[in-house]
Protein backbone atom coordinates (compact mmCIF):
# COMPACT_ATOMS: atom_id res chain seq x y z
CA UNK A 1 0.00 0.00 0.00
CA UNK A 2 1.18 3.55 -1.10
CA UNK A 3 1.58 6.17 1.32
CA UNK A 4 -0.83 9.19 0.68
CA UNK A 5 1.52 12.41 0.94
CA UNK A 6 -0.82 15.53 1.32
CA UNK A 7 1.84 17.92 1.63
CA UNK A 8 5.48 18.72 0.12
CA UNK A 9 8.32 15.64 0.59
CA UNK A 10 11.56 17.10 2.76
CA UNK A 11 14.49 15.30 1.91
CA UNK A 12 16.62 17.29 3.51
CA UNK A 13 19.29 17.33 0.29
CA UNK A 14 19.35 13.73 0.49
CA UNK A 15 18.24 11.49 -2.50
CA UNK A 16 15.66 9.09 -3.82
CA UNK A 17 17.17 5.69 -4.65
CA UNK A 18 15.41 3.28 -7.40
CA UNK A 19 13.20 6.21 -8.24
CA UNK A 20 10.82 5.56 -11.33
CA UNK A 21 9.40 7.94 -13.73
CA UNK A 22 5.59 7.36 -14.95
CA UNK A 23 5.64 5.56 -18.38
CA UNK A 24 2.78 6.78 -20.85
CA UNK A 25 2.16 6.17 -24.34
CA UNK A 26 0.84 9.78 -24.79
CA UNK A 27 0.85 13.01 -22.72
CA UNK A 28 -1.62 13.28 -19.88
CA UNK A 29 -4.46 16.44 -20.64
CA UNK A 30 -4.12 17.48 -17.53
CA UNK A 31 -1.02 17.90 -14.74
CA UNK A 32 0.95 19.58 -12.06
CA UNK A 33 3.79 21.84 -12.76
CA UNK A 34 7.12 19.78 -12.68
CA UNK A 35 5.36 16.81 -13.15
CA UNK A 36 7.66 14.27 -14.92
CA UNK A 37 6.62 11.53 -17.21
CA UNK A 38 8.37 9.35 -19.97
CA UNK A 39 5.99 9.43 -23.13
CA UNK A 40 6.98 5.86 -24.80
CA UNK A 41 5.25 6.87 -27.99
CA UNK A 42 7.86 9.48 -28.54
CA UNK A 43 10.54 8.04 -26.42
CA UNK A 44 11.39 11.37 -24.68
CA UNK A 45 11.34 12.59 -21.10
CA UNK A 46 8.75 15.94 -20.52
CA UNK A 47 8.46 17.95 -18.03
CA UNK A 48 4.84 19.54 -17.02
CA UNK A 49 5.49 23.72 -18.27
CA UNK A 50 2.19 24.89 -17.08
CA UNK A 51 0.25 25.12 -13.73
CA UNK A 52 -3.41 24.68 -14.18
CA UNK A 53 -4.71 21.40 -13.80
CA UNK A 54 -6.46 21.04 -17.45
CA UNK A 55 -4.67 21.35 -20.86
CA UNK A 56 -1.54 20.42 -19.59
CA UNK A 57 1.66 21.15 -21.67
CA UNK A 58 4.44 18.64 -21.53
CA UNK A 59 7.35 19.85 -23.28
CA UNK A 60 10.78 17.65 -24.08
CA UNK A 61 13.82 17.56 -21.64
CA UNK A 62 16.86 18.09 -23.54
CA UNK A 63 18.36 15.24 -20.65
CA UNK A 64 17.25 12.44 -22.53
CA UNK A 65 15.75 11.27 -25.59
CA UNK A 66 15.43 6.87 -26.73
CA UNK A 67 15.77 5.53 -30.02
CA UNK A 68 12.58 3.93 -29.33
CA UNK A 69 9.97 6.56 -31.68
């Protein structure tokens, strides 16, 4: 079972370990920004650029890009 966090993770400028990014074959309509998913249609890594919760915009991370399109 998951652990429901309602407010912002403090890591104290420690790390996460075996951390794994959402896989998606499209980009989600709606987000959060700084939301991170891997869209395996395109093969790249996006970032979420805007703030509202509808009509999200994912745009590509210039970290990381598959040969899998």
């Amino acid at each position: 079972m998951a652990i429901q966090f309602v407010n912002n993770l403090q890591l104290n400028q420690n790390y996460l370990q075996s951390a794994a990014i959402e896989n998606l074959g499209a980009d989600p309509g709606s987000g959060v920004l700084g939301q991170l998913i891997f869209n395996t249609g395109s093969g790249e890594l996006k970032v979420c650029t805007t703030a509202g919760s509808t009509n999200a915009i994912y745009s590509a991370c210039l970290l990381y890009t598959s040969d899998a399109a």
